[in-house]
Protein backbone atom coordinates (compact mmCIF):
# COMPACT_ATOMS: atom_id res chain seq x y z
CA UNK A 1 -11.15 -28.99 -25.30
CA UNK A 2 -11.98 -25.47 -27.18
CA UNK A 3 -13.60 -24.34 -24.10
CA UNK A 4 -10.92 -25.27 -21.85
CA UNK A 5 -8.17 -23.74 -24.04
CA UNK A 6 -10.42 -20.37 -24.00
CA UNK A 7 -10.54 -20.85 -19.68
CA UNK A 8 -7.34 -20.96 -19.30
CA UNK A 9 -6.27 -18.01 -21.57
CA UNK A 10 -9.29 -15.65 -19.91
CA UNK A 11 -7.76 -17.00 -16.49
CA UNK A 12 -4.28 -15.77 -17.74
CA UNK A 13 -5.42 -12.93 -18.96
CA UNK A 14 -7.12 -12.04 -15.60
CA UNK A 15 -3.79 -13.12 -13.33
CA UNK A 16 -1.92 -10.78 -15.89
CA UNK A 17 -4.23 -7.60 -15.71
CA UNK A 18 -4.08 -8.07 -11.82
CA UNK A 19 -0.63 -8.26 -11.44
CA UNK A 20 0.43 -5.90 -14.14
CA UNK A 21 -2.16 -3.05 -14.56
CA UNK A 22 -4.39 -2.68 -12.16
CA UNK A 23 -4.17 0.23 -10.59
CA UNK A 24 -4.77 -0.63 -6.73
CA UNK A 25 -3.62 -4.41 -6.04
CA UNK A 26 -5.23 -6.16 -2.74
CA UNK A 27 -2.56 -8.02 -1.45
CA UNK A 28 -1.71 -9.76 1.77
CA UNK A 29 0.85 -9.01 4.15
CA UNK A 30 3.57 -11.90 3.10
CA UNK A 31 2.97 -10.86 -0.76
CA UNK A 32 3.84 -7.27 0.03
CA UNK A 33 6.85 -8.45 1.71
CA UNK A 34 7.76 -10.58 -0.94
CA UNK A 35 7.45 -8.00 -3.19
CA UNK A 36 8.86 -5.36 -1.79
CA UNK A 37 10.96 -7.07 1.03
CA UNK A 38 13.90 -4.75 0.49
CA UNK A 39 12.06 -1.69 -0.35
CA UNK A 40 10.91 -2.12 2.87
CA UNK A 41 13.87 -2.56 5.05
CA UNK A 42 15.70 0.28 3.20
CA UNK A 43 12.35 2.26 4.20
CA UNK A 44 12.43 0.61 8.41
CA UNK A 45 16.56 1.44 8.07
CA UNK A 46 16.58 4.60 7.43
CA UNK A 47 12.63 5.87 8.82
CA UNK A 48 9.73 7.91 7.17
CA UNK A 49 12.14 10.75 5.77
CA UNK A 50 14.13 7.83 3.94
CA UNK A 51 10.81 6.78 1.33
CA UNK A 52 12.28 8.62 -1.80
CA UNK A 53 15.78 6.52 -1.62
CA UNK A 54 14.13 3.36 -0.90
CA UNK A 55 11.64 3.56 -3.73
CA UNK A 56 7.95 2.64 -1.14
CA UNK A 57 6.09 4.56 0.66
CA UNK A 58 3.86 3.03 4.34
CA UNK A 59 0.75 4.68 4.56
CA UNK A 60 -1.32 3.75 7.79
CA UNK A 61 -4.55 4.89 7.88
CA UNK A 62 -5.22 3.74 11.56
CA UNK A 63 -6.41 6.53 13.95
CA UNK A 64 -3.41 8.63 15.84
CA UNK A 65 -4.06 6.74 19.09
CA UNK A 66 -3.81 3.24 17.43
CA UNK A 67 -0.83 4.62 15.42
CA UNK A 68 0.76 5.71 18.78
CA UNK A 69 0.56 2.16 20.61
CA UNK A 70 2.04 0.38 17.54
CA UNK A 71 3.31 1.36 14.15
CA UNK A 72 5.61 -0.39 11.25
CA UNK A 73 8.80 2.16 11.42
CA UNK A 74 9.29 4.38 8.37
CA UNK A 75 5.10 4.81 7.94
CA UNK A 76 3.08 7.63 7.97
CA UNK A 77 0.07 8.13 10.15
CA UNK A 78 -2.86 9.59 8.30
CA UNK A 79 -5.90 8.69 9.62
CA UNK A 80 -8.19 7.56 6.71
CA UNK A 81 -10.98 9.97 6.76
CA UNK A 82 -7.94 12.70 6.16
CA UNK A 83 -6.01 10.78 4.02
CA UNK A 84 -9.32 10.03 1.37
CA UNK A 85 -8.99 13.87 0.46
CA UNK A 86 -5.14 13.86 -0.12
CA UNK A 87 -3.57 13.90 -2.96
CA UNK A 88 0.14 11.52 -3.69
CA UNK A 89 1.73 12.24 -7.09
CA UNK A 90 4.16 10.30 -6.28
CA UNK A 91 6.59 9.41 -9.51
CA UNK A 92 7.32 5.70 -9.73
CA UNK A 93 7.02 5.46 -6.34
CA UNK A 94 4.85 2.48 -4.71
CA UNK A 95 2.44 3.42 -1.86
CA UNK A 96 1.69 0.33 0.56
CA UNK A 97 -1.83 1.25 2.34
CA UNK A 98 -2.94 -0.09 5.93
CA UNK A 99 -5.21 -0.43 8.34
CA UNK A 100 -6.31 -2.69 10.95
CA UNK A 101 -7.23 -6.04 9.25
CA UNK A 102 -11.06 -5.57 10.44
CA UNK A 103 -11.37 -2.03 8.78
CA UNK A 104 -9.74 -3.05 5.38
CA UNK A 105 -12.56 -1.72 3.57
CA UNK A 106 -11.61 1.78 4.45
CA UNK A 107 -7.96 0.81 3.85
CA UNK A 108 -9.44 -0.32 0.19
CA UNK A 109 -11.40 3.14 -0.32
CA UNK A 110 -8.40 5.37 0.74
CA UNK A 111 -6.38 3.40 -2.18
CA UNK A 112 -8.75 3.50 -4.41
CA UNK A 113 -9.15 7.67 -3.69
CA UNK A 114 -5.23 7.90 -3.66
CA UNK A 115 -5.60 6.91 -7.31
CA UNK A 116 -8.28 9.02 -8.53
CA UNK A 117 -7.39 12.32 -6.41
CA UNK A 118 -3.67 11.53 -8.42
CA UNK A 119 -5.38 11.36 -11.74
CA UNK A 120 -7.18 14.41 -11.44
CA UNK A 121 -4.53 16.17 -9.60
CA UNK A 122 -2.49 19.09 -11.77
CA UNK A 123 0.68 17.60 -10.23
CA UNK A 124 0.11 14.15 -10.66
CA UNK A 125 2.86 11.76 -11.40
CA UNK A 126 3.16 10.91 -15.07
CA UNK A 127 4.28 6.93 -14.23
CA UNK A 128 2.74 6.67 -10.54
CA UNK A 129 3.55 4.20 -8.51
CA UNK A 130 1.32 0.78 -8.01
CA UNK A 131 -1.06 1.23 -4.69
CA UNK A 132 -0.95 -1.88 -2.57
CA UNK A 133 -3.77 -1.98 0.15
CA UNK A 134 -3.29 -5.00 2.56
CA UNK A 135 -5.56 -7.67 2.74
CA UNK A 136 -4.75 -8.31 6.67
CA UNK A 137 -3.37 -5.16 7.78
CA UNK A 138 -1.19 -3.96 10.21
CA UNK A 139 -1.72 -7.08 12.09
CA UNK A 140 -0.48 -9.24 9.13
CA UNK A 141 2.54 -6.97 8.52
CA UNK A 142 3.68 -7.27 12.24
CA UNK A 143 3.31 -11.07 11.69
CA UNK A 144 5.55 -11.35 8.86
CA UNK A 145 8.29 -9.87 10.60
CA UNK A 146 7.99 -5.80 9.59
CA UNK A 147 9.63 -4.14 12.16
CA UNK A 148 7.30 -2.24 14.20
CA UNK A 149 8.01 0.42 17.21
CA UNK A 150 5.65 2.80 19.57
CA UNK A 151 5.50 6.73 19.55
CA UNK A 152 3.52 9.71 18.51
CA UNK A 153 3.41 11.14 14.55
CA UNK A 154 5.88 13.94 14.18
């Protein structure tokens, strides 16, 4: 019984470190858009230029000529061996990183270097926002009904 008890409270402590503080969550495409359904669509409404008023910010991490053949509107293409050495200090601002669902290990290490460049960054954020990387990328997003569109990067 004592041992069951202490299971389930290490198991709830776990769910609530996950969800609460951990600094880069691994999510999949629906639980983003749960989430952060109308983040999102006030992001897709009003395109890349509209992240500050809708609270999110789409990072896609794809090369350019992926990016060009099919993007989620509102995201910005930075490919991810460029977009390791950034730096996003970023006040209370979520950032929602993808790639393609087979190369969501370098998806996971761009996220996890968003959050450490933004640490040791002189501007960074004092409250930044949570880092979402996408368990089955772009391909996942498209699936759950993101709106997506065609074009080059500005």
């Amino acid at each position: 019984m004592i041992v069951t008890v202490a299971a389930s409270i290490l198991a709830l402590a776990y769910l609530s470190y996950d969800f609460f503080f951990r600094p880069v969550r691994e999510v999949s495409a629906w639980q983003i858009k749960l989430e952060q359904e109308g983040k999102i669509k006030r992001l897709q409404k009003g395109g890349l230029g509209a992240w500050q008023e809708a609270k999110t910010y789409l990072l896609d991490v794809r090369n350019r000529a992926i990016f060009e053949k099919e993007h989620l509107v509102g995201s910005q293409s930075l490919p991810a061996d460029r977009a390791i050495t950034e730096t996003y200090p970023i006040q209370d601002v979520p950032i929602i990183v993808y790639s393609d669902k087979s190369s969501f290990d370098e998806a996971k290490k761009v996220a996890e270097a968003i959050v450490k460049n933004g640490a040791s960054s002189k501007g960074a954020a004092k409250n930044p926002g949570r880092i979402y990387v996408v368990k089955d990328g772009f391909e996942g997003l498209k699936n759950a009904g993101l709106v997506t569109e065609s074009g080059v990067w500005d």
